[in-house]
C-alpha atoms as a PDB file:
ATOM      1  CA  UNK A   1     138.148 113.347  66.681  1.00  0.00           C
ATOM      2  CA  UNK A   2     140.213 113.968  63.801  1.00  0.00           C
ATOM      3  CA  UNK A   3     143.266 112.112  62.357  1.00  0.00           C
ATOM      4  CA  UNK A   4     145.116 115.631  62.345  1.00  0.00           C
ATOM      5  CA  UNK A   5     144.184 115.316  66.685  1.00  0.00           C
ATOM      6  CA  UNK A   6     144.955 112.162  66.895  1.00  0.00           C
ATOM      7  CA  UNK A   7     148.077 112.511  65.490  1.00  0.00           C
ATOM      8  CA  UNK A   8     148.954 114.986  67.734  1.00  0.00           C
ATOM      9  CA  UNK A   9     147.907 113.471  70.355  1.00  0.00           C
ATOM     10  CA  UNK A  10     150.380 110.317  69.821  1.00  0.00           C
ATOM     11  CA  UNK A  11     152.901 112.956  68.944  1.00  0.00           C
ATOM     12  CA  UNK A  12     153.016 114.076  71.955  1.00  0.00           C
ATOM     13  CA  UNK A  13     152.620 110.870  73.716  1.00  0.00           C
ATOM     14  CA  UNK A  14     156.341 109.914  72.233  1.00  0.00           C
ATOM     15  CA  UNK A  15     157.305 112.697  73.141  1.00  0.00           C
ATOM     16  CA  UNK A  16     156.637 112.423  77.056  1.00  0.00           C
ATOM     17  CA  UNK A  17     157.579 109.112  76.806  1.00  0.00           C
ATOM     18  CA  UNK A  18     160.771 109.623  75.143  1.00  0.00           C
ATOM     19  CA  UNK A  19     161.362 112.780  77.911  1.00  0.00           C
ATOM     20  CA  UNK A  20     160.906 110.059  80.702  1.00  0.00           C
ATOM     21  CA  UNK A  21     162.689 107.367  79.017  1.00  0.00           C
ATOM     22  CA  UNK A  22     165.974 109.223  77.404  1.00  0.00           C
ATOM     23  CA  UNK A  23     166.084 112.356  78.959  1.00  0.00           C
ATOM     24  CA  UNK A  24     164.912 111.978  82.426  1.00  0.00           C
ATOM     25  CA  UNK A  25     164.831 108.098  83.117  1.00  0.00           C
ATOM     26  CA  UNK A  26     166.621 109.391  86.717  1.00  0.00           C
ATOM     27  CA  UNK A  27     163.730 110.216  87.992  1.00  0.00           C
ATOM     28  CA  UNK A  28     161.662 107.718  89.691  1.00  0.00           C
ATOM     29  CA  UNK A  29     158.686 106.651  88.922  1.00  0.00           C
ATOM     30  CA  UNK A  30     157.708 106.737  92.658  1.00  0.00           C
ATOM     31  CA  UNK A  31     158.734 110.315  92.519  1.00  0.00           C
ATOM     32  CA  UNK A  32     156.339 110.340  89.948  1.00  0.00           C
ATOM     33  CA  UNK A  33     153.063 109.052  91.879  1.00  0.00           C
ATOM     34  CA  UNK A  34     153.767 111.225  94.769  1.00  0.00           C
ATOM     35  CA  UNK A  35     154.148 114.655  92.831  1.00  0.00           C
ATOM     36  CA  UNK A  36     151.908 114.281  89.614  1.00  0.00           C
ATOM     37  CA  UNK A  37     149.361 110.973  90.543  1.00  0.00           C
ATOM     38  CA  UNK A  38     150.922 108.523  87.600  1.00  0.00           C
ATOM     39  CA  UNK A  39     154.250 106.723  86.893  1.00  0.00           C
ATOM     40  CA  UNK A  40     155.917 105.292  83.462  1.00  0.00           C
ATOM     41  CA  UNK A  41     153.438 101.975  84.419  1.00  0.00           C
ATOM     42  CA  UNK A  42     150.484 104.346  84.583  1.00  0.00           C
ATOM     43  CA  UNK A  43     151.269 104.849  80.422  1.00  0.00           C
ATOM     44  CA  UNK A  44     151.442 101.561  80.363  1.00  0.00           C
ATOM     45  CA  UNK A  45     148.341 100.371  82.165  1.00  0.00           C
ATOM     46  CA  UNK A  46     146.688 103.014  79.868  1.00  0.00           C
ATOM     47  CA  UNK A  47     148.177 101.882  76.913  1.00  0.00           C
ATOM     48  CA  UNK A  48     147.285  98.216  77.455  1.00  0.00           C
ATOM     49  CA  UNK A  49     143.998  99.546  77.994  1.00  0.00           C
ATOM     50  CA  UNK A  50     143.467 101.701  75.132  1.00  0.00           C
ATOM     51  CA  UNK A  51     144.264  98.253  73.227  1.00  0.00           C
ATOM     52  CA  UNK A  52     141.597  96.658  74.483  1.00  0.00           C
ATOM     53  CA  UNK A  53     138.874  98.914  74.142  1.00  0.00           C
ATOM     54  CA  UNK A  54     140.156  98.661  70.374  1.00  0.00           C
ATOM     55  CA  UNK A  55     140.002  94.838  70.761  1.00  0.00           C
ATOM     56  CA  UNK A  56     143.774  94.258  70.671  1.00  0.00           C
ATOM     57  CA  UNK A  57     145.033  91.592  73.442  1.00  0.00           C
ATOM     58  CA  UNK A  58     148.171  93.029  75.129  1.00  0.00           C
ATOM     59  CA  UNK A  59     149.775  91.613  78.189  1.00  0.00           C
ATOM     60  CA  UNK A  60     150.851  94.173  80.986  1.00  0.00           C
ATOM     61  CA  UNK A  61     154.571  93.228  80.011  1.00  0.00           C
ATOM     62  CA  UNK A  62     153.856  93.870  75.984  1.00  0.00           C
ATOM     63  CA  UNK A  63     152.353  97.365  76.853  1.00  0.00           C
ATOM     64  CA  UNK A  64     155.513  97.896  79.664  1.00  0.00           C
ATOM     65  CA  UNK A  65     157.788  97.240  77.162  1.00  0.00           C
ATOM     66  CA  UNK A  66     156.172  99.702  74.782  1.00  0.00           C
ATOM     67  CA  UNK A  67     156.648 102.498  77.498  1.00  0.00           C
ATOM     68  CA  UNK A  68     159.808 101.239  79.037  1.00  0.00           C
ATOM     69  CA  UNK A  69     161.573 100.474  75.495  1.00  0.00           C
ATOM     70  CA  UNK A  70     162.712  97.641  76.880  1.00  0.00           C
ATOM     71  CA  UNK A  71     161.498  94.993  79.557  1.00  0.00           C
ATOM     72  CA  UNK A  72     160.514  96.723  82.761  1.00  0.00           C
ATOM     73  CA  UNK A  73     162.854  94.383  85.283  1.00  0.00           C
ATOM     74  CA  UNK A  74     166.061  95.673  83.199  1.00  0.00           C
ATOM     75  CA  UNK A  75     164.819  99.558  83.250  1.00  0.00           C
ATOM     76  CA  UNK A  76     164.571  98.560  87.133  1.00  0.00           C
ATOM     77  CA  UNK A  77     167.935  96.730  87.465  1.00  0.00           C
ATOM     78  CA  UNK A  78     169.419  99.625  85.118  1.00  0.00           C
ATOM     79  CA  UNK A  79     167.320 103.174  86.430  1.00  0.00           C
ATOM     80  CA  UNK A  80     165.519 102.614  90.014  1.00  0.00           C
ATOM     81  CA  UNK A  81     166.588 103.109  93.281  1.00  0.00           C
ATOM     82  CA  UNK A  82     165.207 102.426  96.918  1.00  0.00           C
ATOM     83  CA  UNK A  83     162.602 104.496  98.228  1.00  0.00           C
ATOM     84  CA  UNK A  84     162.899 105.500 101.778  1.00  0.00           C
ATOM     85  CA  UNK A  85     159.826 104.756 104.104  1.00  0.00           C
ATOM     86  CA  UNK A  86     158.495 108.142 103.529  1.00  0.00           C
ATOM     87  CA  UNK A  87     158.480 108.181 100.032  1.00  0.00           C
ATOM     88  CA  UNK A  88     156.812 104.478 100.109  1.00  0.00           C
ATOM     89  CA  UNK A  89     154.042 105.973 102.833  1.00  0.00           C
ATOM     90  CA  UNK A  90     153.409 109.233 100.046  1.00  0.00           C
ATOM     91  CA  UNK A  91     153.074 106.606  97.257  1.00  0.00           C
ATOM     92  CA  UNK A  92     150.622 104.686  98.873  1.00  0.00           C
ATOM     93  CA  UNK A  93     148.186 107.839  99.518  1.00  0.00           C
ATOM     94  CA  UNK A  94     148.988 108.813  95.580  1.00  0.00           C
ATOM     95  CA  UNK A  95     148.281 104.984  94.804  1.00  0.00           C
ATOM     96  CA  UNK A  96     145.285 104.926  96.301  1.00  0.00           C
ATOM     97  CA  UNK A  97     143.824 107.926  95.506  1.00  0.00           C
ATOM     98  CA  UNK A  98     144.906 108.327  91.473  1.00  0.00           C
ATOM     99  CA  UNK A  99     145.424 104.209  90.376  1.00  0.00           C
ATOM    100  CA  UNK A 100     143.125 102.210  93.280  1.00  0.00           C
ATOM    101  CA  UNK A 101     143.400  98.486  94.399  1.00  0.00           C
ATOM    102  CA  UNK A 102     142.620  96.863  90.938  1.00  0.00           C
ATOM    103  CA  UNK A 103     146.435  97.359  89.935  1.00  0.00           C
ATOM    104  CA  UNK A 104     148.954  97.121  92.352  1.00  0.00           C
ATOM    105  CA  UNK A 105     152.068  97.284  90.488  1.00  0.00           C
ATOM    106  CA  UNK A 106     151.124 100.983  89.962  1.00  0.00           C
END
């Protein structure tokens, strides 16, 4: 991989996370799972794992906080609503079948 591809690639990692965080933080991130198979805590699960394949410890919360620009339980207080029992029975088929049981919080 180049640098020139690899900065484009984190170029346009801001970039969907700023569209999810600033322009569209409305939409939820169950919404998410159900329609495209990841969430705003899917980055961040990814994230804190791309640090650690580079050796860099990161707690889920440090890597959330990347994503979420702030700490995830204000972005909840502050962006999330309930989830009626439909969309909660879709995300747990899109759970399953895109994340698995190793991290539950999606």
């Amino acid at each position: 991989m180049t640098d020139t591809q690899t900065e484009l690639e984190a170029a346009a990692f801001r970039a969907l996370v700023h569209h999810l965080m600033v322009k569209r933080p409305d939409v939820q991130n169950i919404d998410l799972m159900n329609l495209g198979g990841f969430c705003r805590n899917c980055l961040s699960r990814w994230y804190q794992e791309a640090a650690a394949e580079r050796g860099i410890a990161m707690t889920k919360d440090q890597a959330r906080d990347v994503v979420y620009g702030m700490p995830y339980a204000d972005w909840v207080a502050k962006n999330q609503t309930p989830a009626d029992e439909a969309k909660q029975a879709a995300f747990a088929t899109a759970f399953a079948e895109n994340v698995g049981p190793k991290d539950a919080a999606g």
